[in-house]
N, C-alpha and C. Protein backbone atom coordinates (compact mmCIF):
# COMPACT_ATOMS: atom_id res chain seq x y z
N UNK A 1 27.76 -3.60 -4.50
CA UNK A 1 26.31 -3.68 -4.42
C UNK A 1 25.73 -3.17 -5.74
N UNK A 2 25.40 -4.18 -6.29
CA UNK A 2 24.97 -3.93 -8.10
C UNK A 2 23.54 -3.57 -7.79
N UNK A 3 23.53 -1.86 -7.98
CA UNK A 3 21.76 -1.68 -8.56
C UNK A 3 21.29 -1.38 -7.04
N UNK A 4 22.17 -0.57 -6.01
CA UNK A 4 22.11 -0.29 -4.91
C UNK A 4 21.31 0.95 -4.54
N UNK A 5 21.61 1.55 -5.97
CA UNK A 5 20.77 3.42 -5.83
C UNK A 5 19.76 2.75 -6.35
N UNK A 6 18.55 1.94 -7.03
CA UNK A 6 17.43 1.88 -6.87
C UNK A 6 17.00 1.06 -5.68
N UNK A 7 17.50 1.39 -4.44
CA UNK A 7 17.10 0.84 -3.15
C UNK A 7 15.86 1.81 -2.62
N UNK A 8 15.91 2.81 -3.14
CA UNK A 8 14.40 3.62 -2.35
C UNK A 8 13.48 3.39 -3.82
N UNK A 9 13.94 3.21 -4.94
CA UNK A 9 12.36 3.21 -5.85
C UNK A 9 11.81 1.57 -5.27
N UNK A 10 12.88 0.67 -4.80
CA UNK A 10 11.62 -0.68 -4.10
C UNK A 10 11.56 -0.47 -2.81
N UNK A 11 11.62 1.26 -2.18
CA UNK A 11 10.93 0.94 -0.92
C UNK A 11 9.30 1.80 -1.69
N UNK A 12 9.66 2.89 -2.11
CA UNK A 12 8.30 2.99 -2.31
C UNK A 12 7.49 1.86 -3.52
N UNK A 13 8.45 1.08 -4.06
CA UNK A 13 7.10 -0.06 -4.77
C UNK A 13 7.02 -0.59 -3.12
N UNK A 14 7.56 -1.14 -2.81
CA UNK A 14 6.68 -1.38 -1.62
C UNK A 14 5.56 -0.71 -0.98
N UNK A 15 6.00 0.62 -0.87
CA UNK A 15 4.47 0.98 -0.69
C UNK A 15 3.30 1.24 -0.98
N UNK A 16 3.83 1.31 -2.43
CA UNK A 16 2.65 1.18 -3.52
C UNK A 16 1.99 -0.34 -3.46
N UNK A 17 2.72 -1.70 -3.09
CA UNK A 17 1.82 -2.69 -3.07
C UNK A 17 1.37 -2.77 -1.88
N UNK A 18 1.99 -2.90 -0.67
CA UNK A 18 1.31 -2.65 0.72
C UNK A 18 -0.44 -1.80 0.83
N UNK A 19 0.16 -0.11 -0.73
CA UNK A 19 -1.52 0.14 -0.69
C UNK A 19 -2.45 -0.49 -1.03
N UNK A 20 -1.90 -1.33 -2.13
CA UNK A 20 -2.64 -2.10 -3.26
C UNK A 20 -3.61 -2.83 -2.50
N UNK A 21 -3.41 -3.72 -1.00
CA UNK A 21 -4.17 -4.88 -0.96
C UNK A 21 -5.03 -4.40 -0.14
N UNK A 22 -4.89 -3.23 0.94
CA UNK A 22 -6.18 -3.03 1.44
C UNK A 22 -7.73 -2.62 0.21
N UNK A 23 -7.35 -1.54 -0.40
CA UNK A 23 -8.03 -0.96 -1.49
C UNK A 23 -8.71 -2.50 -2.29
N UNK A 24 -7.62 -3.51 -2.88
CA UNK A 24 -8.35 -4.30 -3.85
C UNK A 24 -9.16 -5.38 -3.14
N UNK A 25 -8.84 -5.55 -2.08
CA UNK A 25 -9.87 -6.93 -0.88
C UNK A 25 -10.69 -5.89 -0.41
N UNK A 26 -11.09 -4.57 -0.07
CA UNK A 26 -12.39 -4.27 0.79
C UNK A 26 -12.82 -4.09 -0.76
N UNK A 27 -12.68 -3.26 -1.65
CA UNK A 27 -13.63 -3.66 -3.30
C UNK A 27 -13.94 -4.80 -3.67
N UNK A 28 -13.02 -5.53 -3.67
CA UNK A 28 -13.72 -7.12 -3.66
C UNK A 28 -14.84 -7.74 -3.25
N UNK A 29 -14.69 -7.30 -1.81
CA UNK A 29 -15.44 -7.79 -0.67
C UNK A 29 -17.25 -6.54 -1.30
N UNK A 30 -17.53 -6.24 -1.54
CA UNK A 30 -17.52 -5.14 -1.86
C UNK A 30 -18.23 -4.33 -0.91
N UNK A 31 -16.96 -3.90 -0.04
CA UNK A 31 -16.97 -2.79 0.59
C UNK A 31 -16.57 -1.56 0.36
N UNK A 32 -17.44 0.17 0.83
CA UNK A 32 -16.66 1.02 0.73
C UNK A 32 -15.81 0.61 1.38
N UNK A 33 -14.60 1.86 1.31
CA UNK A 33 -13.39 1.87 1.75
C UNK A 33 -13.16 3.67 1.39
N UNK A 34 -11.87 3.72 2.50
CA UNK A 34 -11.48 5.56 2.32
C UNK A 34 -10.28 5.26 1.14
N UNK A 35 -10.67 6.66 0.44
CA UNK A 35 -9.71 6.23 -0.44
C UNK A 35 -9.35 7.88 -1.05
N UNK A 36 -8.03 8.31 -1.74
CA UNK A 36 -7.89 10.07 -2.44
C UNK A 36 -9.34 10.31 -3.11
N UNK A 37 -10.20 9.58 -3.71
CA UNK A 37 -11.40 10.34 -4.23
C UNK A 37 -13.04 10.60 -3.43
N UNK A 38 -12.48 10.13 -1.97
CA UNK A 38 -13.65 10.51 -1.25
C UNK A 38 -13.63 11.70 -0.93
N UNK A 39 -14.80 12.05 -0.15
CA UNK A 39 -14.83 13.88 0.12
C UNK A 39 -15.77 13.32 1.94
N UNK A 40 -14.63 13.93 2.92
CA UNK A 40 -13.60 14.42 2.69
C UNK A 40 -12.68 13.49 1.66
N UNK A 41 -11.18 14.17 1.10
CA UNK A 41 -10.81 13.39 0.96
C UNK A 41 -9.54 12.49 1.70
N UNK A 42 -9.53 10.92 1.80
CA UNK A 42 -8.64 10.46 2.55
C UNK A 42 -9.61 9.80 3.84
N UNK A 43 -10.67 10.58 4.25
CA UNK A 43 -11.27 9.87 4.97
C UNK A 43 -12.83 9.58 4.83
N UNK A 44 -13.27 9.70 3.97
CA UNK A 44 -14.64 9.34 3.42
C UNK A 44 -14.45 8.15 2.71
N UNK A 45 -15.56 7.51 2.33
CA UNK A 45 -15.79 6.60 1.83
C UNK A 45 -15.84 6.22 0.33
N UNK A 46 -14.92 5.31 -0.27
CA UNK A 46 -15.23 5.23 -1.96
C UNK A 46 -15.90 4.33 -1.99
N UNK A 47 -16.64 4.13 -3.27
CA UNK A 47 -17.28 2.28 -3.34
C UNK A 47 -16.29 1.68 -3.93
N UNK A 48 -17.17 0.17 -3.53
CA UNK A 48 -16.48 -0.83 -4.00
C UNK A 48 -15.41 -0.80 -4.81
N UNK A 49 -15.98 -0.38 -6.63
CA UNK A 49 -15.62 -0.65 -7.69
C UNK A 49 -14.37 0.44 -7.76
N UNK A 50 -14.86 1.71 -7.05
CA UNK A 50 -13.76 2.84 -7.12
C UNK A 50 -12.29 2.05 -6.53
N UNK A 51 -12.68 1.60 -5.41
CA UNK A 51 -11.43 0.52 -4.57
C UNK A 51 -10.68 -0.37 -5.50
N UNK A 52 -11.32 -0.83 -6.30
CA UNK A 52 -10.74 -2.30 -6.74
C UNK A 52 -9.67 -1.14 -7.96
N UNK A 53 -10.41 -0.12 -8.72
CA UNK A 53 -9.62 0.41 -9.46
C UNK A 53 -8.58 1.20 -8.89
N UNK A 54 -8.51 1.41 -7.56
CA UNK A 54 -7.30 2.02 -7.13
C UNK A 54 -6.56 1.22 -6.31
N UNK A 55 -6.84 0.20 -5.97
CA UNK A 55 -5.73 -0.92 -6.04
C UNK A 55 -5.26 -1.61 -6.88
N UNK A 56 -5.77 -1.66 -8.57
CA UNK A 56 -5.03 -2.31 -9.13
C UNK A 56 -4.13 -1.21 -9.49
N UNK A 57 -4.60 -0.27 -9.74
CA UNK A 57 -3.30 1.38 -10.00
C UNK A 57 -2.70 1.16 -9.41
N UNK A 58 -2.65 1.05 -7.87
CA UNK A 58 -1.34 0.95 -7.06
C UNK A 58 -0.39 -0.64 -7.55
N UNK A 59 -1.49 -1.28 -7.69
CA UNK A 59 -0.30 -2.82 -8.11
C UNK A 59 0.29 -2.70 -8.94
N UNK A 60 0.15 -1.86 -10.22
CA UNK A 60 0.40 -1.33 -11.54
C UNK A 60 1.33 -0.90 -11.36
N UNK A 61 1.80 0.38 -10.56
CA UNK A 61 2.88 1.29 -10.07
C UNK A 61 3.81 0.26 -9.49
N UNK A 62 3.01 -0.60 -8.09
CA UNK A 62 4.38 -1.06 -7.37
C UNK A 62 4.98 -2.38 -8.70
N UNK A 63 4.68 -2.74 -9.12
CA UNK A 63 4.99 -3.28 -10.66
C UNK A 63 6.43 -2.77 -10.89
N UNK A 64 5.59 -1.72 -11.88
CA UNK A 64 6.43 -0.76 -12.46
C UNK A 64 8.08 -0.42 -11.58
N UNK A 65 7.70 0.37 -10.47
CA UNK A 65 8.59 0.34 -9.52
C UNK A 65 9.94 -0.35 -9.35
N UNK A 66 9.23 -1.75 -8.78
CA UNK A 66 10.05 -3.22 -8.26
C UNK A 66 10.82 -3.64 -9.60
N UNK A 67 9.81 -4.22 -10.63
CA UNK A 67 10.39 -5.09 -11.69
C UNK A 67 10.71 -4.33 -13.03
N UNK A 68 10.52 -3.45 -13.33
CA UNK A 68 11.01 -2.79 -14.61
C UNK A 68 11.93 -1.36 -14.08
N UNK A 69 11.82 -1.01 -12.94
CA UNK A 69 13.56 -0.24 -12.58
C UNK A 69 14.47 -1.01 -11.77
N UNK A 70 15.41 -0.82 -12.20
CA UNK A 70 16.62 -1.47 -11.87
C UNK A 70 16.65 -3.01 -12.06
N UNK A 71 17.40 -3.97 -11.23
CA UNK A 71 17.42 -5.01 -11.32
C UNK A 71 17.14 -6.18 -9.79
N UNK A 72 15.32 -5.75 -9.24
CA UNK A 72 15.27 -6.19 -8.08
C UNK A 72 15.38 -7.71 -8.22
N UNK A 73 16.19 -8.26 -7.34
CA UNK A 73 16.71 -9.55 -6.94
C UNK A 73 16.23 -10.29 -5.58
N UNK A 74 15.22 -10.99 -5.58
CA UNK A 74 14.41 -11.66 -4.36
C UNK A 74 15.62 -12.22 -3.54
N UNK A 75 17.16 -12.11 -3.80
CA UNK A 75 17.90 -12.78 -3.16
C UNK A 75 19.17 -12.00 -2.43
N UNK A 76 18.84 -10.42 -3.00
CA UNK A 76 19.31 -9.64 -2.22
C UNK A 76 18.91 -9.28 -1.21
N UNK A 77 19.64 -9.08 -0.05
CA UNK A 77 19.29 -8.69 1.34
C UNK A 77 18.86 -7.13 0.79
N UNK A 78 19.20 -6.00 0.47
CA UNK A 78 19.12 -5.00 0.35
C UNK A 78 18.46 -4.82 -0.02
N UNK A 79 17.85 -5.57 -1.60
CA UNK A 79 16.58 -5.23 -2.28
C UNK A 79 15.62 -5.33 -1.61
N UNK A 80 15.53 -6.76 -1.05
CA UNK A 80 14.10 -7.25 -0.44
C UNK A 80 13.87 -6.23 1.14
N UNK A 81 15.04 -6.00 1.78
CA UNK A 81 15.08 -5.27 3.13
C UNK A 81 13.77 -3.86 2.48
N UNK A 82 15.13 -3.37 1.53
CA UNK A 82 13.93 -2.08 0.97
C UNK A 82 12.42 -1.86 0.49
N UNK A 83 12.28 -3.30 -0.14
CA UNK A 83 11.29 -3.83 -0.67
C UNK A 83 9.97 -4.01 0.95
N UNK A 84 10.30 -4.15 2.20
CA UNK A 84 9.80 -4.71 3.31
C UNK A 84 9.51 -3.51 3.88
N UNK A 85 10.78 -2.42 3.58
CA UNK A 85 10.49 -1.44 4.80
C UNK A 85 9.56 -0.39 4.09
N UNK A 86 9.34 -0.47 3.29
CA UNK A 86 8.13 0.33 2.28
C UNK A 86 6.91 -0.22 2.55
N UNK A 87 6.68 -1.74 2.82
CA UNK A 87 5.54 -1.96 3.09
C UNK A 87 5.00 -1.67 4.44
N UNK A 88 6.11 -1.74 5.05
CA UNK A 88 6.10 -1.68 7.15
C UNK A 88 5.64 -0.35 6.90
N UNK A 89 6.62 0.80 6.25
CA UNK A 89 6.03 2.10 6.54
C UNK A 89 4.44 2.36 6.30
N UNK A 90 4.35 1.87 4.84
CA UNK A 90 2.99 2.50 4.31
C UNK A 90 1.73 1.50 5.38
N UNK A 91 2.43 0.56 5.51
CA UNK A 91 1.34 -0.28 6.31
C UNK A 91 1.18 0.63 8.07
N UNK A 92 2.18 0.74 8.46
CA UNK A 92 1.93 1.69 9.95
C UNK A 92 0.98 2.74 9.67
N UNK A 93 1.14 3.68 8.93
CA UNK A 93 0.77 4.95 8.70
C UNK A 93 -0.70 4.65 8.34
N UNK A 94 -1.00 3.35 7.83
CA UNK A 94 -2.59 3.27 7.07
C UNK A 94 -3.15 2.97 8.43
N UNK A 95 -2.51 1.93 9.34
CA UNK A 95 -3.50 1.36 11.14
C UNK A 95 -3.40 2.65 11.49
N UNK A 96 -2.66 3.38 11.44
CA UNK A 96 -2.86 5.01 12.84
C UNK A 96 -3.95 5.58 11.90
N UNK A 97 -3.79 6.14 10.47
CA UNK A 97 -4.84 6.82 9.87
C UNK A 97 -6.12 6.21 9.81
N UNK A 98 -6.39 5.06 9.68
CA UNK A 98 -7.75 4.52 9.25
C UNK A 98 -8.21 3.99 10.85
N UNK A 99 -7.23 3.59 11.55
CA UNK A 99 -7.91 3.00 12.73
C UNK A 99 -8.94 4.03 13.83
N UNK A 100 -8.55 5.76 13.30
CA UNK A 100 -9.24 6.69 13.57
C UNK A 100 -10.48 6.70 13.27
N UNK A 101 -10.64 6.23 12.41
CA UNK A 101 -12.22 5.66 12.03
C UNK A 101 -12.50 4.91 11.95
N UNK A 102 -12.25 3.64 12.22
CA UNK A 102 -12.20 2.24 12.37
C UNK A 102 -12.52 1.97 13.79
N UNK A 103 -11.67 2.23 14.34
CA UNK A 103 -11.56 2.00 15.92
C UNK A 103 -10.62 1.01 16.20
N UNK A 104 -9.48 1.04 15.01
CA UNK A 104 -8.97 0.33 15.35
C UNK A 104 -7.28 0.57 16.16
N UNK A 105 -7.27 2.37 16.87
CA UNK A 105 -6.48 2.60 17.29
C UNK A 105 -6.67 2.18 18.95
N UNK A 106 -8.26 2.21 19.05
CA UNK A 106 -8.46 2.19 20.45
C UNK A 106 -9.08 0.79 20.38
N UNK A 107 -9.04 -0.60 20.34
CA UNK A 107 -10.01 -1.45 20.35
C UNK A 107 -10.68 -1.57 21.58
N UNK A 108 -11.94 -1.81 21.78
CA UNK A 108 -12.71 -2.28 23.08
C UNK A 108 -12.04 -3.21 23.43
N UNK A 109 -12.31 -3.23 24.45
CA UNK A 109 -11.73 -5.09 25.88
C UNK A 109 -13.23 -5.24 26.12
N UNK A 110 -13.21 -6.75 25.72
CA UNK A 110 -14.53 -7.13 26.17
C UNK A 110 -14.70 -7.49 27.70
């Protein structure tokens, strides 16, 4: 397994891009969004523009991460597995945290 010990730097690029797309589509959109520079922080609100710049940071990183350490291969099972379970994680952890204020842990039944 060539390039097997950078199997956790593409789980966390994975989670660095998994952060990337909520942050850069609600700035887009231009919506706040919670983001490390709100107060509180983590669950207050950033604007727009703050969003879009901390999702492209995160795309920047998961970049960095994936394609300039080691040698990730879209055709390895291992890479891409690691590459997936970084996004699954960081993506779970964002629906339980944000859906607290969202509502999107409890949705209404119409």
């Amino acid at each position: 397994m060539i390039g097997g010990h950078f199997l956790l730097t593409y789980f966390f690029g994975g989670a660095f891009l998994a952060n990337a797309v909520p942050h850069t589509v609600a700035g887009m959109m231009g919506r706040p969004f919670q983001s490390p520079f709100a107060k509180p922080r983590g669950e207050g609100f950033s604007s727009s523009t703050v969003n879009v710049l901390w999702g492209f940071f995160n795309l920047i990183i998961a970049y960095l991460l994936i394609c300039r350490v080691g040698q990730f291969d879209l055709r390895s099972t291992a890479d891409v597995v690691a590459l997936a379970l970084g996004m699954l994680a960081l993506s779970l952890f964002a629906a339980r945290h944000f859906g607290r204020f969202n509502g999107g842990n409890r949705p209404e039944r119409a």
